[in-house]
PDB file of N, CA and C in Angstrom:
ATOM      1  N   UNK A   1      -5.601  -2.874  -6.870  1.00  0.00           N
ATOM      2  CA  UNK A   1      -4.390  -3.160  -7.609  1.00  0.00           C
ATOM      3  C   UNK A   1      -3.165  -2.701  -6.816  1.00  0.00           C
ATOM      4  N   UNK A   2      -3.331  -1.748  -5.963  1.00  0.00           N
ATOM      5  CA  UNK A   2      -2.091  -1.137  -5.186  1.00  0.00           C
ATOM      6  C   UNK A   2      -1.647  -2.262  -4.424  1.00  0.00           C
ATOM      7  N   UNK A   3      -3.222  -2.466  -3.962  1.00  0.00           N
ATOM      8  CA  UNK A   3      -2.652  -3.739  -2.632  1.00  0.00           C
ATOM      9  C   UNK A   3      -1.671  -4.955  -3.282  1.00  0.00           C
ATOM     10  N   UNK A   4      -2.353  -5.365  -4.243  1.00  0.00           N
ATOM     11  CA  UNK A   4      -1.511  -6.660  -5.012  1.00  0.00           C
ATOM     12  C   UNK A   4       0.271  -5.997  -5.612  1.00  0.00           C
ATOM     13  N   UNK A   5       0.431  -5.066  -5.852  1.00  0.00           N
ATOM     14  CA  UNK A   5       1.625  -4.579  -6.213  1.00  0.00           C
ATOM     15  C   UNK A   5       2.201  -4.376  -4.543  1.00  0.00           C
ATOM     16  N   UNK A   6       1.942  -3.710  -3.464  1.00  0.00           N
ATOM     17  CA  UNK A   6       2.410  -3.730  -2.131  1.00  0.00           C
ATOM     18  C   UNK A   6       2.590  -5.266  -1.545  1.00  0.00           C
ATOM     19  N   UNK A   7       1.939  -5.924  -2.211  1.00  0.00           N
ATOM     20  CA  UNK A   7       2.077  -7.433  -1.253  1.00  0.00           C
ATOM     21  C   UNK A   7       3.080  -8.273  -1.758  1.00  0.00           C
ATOM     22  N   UNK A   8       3.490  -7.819  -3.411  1.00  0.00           N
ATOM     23  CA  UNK A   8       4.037  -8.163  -3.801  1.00  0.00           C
ATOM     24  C   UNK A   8       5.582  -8.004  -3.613  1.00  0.00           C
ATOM     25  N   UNK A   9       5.666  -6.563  -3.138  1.00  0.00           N
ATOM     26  CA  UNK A   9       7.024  -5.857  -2.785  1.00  0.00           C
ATOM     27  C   UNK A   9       7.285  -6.804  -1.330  1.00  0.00           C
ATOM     28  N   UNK A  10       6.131  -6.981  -0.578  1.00  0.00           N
ATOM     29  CA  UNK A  10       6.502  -6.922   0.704  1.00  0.00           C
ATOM     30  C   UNK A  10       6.657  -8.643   0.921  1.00  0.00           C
ATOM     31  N   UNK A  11       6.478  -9.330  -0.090  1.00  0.00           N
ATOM     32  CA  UNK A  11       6.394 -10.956   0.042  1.00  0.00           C
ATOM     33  C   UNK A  11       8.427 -11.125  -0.551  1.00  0.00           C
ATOM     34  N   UNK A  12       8.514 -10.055  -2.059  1.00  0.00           N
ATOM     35  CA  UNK A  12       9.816 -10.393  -2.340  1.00  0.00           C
ATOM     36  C   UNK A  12      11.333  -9.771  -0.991  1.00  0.00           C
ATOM     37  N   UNK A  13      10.661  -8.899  -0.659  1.00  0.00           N
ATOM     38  CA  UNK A  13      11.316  -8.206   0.839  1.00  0.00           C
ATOM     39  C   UNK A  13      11.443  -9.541   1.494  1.00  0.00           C
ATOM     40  N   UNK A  14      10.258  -9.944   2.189  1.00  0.00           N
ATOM     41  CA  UNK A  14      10.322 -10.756   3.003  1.00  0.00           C
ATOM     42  C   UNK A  14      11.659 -12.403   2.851  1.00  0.00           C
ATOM     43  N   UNK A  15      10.784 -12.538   1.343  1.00  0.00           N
ATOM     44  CA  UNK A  15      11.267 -13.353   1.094  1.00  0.00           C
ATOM     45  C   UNK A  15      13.268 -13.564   0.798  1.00  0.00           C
ATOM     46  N   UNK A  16      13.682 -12.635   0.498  1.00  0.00           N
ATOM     47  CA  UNK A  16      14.918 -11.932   0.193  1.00  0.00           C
ATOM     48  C   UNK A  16      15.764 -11.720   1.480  1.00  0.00           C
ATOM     49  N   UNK A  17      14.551 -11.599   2.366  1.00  0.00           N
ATOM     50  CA  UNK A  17      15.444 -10.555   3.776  1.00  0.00           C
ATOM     51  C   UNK A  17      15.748  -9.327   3.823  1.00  0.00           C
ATOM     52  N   UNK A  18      15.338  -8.761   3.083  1.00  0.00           N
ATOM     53  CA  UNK A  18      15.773  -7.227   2.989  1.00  0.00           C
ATOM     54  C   UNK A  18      15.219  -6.447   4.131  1.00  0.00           C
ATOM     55  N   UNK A  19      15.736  -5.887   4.621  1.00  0.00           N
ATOM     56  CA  UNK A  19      15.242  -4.472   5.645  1.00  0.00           C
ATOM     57  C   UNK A  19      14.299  -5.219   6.956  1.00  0.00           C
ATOM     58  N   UNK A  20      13.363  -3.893   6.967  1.00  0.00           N
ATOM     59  CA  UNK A  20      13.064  -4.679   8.889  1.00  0.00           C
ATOM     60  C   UNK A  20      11.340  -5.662   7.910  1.00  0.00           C
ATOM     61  N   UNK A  21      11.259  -5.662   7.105  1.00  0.00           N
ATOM     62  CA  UNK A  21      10.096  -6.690   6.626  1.00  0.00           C
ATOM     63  C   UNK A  21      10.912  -8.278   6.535  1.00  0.00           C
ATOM     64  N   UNK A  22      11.891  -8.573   6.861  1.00  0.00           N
ATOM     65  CA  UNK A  22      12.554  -9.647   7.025  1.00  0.00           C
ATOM     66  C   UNK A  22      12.226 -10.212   8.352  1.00  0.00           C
ATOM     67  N   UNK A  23      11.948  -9.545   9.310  1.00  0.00           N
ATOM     68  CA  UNK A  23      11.372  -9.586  10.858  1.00  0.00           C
ATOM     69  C   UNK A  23      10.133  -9.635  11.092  1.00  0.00           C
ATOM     70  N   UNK A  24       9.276  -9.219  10.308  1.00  0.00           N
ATOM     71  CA  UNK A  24       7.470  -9.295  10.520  1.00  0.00           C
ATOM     72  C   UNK A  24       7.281 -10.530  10.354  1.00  0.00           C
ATOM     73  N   UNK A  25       6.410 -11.080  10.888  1.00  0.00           N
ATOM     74  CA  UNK A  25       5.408 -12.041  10.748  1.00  0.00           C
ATOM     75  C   UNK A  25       4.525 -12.220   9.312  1.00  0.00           C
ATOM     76  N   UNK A  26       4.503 -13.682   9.241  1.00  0.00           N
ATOM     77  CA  UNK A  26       3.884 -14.184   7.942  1.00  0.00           C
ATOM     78  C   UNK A  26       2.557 -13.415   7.819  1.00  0.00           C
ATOM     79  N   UNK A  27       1.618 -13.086   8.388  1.00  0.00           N
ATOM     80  CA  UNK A  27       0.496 -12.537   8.585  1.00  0.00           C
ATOM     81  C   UNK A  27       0.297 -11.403   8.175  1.00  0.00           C
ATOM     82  N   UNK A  28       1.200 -10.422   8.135  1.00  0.00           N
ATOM     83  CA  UNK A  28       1.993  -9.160   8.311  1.00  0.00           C
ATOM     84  C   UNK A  28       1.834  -8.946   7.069  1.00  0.00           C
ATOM     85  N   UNK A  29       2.733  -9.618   6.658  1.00  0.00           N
ATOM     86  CA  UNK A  29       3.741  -9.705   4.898  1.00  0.00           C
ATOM     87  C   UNK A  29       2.330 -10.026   4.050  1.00  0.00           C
ATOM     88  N   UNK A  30       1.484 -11.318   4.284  1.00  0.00           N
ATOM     89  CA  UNK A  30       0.510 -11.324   3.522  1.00  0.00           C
ATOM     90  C   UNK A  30      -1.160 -10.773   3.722  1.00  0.00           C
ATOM     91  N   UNK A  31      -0.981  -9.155   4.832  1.00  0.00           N
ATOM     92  CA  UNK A  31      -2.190  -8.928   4.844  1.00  0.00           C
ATOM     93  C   UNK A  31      -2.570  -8.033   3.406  1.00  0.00           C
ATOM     94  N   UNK A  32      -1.496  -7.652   2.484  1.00  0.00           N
ATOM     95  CA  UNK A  32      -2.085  -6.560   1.539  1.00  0.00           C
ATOM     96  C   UNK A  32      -3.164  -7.652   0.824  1.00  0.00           C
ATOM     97  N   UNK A  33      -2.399  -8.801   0.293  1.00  0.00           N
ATOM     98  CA  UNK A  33      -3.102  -9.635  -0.657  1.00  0.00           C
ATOM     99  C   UNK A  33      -4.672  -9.674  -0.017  1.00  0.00           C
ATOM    100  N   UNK A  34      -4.692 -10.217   1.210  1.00  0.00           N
ATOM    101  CA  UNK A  34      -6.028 -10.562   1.625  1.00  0.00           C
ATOM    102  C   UNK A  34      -7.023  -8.978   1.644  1.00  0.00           C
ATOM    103  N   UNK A  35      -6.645  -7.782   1.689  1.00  0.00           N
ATOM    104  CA  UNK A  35      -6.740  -6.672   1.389  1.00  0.00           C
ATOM    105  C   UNK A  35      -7.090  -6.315  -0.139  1.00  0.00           C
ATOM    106  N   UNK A  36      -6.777  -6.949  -0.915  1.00  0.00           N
ATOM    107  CA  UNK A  36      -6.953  -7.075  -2.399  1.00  0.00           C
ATOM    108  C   UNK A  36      -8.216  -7.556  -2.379  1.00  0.00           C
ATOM    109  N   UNK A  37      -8.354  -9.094  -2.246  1.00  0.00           N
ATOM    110  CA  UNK A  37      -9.375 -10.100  -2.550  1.00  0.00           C
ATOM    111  C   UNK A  37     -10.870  -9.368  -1.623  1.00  0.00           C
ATOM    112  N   UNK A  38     -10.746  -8.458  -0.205  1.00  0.00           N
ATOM    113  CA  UNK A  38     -11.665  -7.876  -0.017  1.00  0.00           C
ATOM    114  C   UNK A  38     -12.249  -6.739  -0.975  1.00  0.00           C
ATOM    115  N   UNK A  39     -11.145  -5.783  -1.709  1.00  0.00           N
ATOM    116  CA  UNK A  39     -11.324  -4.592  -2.236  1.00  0.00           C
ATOM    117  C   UNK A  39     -12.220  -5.483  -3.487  1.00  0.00           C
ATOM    118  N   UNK A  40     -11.374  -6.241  -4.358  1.00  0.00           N
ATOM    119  CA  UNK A  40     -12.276  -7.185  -5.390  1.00  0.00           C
ATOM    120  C   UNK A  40     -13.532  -7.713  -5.311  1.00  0.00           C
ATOM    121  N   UNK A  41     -14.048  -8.109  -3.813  1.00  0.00           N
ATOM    122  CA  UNK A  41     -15.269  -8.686  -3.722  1.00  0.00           C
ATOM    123  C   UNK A  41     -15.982  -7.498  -3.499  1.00  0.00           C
ATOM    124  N   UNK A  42     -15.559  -6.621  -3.073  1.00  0.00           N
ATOM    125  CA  UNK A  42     -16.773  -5.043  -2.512  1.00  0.00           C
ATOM    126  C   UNK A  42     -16.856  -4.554  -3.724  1.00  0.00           C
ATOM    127  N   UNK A  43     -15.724  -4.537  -4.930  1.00  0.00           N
ATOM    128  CA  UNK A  43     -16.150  -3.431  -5.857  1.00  0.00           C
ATOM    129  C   UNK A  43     -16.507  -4.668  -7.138  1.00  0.00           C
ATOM    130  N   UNK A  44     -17.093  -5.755  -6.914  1.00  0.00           N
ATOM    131  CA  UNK A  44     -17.962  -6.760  -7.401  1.00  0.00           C
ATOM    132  C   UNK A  44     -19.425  -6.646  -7.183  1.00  0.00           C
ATOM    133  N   UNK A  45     -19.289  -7.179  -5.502  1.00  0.00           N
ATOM    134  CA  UNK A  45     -20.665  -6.819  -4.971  1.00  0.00           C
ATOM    135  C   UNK A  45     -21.358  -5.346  -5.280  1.00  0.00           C
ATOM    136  N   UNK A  46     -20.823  -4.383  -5.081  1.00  0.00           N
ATOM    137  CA  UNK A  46     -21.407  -2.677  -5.345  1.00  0.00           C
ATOM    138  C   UNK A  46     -21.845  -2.708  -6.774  1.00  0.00           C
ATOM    139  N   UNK A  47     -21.157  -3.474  -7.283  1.00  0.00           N
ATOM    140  CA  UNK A  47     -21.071  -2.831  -8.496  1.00  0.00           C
ATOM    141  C   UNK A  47     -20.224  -1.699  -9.159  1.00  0.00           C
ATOM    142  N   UNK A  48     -19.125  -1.294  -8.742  1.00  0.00           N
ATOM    143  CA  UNK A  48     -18.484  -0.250  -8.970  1.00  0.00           C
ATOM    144  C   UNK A  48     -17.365  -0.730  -9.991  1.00  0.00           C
ATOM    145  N   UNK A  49     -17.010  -2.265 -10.428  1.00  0.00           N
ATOM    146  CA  UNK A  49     -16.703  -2.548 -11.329  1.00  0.00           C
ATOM    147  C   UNK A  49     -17.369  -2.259 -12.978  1.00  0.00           C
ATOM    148  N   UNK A  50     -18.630  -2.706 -12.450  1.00  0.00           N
ATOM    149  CA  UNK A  50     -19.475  -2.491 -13.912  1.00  0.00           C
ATOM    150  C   UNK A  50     -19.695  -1.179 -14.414  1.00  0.00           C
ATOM    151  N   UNK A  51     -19.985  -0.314 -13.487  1.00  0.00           N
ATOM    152  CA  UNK A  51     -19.942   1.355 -13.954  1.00  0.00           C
ATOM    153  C   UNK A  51     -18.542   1.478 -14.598  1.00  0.00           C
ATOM    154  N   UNK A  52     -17.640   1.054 -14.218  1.00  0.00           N
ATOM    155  CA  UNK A  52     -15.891   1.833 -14.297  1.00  0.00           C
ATOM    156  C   UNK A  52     -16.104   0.916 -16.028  1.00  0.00           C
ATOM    157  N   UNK A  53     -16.640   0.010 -16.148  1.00  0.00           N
ATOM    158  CA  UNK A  53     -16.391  -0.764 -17.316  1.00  0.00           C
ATOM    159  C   UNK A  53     -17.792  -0.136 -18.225  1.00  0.00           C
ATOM    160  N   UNK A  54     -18.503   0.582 -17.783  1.00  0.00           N
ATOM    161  CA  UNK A  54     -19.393   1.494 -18.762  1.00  0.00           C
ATOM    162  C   UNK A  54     -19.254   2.658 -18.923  1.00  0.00           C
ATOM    163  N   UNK A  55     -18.448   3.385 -18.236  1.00  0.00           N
ATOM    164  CA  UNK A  55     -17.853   4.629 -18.509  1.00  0.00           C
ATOM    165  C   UNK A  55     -17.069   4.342 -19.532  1.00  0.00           C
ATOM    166  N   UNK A  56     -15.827   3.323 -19.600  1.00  0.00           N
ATOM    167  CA  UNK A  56     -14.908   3.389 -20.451  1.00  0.00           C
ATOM    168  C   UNK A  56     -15.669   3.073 -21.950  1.00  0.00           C
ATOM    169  N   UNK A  57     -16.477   2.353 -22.276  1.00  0.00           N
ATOM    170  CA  UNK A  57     -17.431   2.019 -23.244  1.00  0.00           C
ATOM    171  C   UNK A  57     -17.925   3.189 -23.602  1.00  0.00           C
ATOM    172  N   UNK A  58     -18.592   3.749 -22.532  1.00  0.00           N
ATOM    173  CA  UNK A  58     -19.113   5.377 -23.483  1.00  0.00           C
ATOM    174  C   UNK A  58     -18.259   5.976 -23.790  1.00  0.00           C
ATOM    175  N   UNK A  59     -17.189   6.299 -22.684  1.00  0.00           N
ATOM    176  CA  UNK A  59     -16.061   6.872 -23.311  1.00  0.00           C
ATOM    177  C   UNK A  59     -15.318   6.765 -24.924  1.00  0.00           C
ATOM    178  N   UNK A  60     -15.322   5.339 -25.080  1.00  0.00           N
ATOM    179  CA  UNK A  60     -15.112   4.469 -25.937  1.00  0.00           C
ATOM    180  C   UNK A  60     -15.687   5.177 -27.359  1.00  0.00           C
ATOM    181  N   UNK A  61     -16.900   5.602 -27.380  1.00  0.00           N
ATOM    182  CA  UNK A  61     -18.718   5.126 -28.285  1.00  0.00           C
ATOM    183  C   UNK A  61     -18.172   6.681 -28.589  1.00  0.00           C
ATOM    184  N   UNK A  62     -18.263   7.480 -27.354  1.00  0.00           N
ATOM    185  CA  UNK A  62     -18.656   9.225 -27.804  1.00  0.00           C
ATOM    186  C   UNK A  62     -17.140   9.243 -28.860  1.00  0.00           C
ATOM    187  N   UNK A  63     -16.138   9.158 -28.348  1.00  0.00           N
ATOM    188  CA  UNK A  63     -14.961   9.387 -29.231  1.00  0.00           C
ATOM    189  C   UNK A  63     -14.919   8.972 -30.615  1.00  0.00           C
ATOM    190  N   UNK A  64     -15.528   7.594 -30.761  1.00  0.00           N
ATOM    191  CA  UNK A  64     -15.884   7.634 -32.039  1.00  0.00           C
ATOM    192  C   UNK A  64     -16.808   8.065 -33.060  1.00  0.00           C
ATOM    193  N   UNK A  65     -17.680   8.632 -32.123  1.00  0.00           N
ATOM    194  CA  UNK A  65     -18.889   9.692 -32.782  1.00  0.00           C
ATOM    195  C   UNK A  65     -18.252  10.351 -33.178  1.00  0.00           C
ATOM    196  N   UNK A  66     -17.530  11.446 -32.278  1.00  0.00           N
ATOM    197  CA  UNK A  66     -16.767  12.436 -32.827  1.00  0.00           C
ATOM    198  C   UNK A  66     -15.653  12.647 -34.046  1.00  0.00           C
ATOM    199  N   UNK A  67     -15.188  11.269 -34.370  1.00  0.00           N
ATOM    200  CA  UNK A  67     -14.115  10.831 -35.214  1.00  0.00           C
ATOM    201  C   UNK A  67     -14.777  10.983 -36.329  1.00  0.00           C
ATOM    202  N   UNK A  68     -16.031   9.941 -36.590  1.00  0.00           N
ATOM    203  CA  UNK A  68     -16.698  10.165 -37.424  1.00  0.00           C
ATOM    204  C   UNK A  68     -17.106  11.623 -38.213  1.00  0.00           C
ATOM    205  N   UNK A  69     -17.908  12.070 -37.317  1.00  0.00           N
ATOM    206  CA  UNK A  69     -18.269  13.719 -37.596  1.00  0.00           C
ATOM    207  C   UNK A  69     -16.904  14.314 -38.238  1.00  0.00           C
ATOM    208  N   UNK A  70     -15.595  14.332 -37.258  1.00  0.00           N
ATOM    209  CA  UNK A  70     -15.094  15.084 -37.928  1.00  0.00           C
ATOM    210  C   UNK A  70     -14.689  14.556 -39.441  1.00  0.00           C
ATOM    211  N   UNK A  71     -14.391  13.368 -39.343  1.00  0.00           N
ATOM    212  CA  UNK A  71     -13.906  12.979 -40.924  1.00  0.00           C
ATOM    213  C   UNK A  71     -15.788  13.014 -42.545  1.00  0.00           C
ATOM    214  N   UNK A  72     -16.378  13.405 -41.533  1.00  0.00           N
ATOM    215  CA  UNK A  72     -17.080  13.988 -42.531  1.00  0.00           C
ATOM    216  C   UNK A  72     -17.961  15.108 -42.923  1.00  0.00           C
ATOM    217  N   UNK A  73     -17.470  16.142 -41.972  1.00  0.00           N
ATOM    218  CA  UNK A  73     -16.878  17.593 -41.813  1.00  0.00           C
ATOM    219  C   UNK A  73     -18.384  18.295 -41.377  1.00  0.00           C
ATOM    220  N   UNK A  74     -18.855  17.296 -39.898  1.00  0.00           N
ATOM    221  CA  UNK A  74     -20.074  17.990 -39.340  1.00  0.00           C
ATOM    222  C   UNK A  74     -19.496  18.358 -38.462  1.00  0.00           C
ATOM    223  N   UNK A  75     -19.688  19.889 -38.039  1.00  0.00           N
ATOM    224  CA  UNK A  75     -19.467  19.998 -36.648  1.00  0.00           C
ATOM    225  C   UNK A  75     -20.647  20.939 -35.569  1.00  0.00           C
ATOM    226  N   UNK A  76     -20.493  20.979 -34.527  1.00  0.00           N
ATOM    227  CA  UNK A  76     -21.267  21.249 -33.763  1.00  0.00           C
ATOM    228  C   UNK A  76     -21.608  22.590 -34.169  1.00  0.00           C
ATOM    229  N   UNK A  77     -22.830  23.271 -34.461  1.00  0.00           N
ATOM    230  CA  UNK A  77     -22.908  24.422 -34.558  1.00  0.00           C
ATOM    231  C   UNK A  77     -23.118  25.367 -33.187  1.00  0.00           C
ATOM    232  N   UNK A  78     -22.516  26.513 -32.881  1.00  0.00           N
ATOM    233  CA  UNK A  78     -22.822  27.084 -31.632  1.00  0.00           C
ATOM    234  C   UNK A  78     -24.324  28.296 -31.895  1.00  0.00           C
ATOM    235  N   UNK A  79     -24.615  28.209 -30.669  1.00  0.00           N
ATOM    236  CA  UNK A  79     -26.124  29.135 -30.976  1.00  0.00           C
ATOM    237  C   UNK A  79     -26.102  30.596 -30.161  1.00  0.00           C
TER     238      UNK A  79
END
């Protein structure tokens, strides 16, 4: 996501003329994007998408366990 927000700065730079990214090369300006679409396919392929999207789910699941419990006044006993 960084990359797509950096490519984005550096395409409206470019595009605008602003500063010395007005002087780089087209290649230049659009390597974050192509930098994106790699980071997207590796954390596809790994799988490191699907974990990040099952953490938040448990994350999700336990919090409402806990909501529950408390609104019906179980709580953890310590030993």
């Amino acid at each position: 996501m960084y990359f797509l927000g950096i490519g984005l700065v550096f395409l409206a730079m470019w595009y605008l003329e602003i500063g010395p990214v007005a002087e780089w090369p087209w290649y230049v300006v659009f390597a974050p994007f192509a930098l994106a679409v790699l980071w997207w396919w590796w954390a596809d392929w790994t799988g490191y998408t699907k974990k990040k999207a099952v953490e938040r789910e448990n994350a999700k699941k336990k919090a409402r366990i806990e909501k529950s419990r408390e609104a019906m006044g179980i709580t953890k006993k310590k030993r």
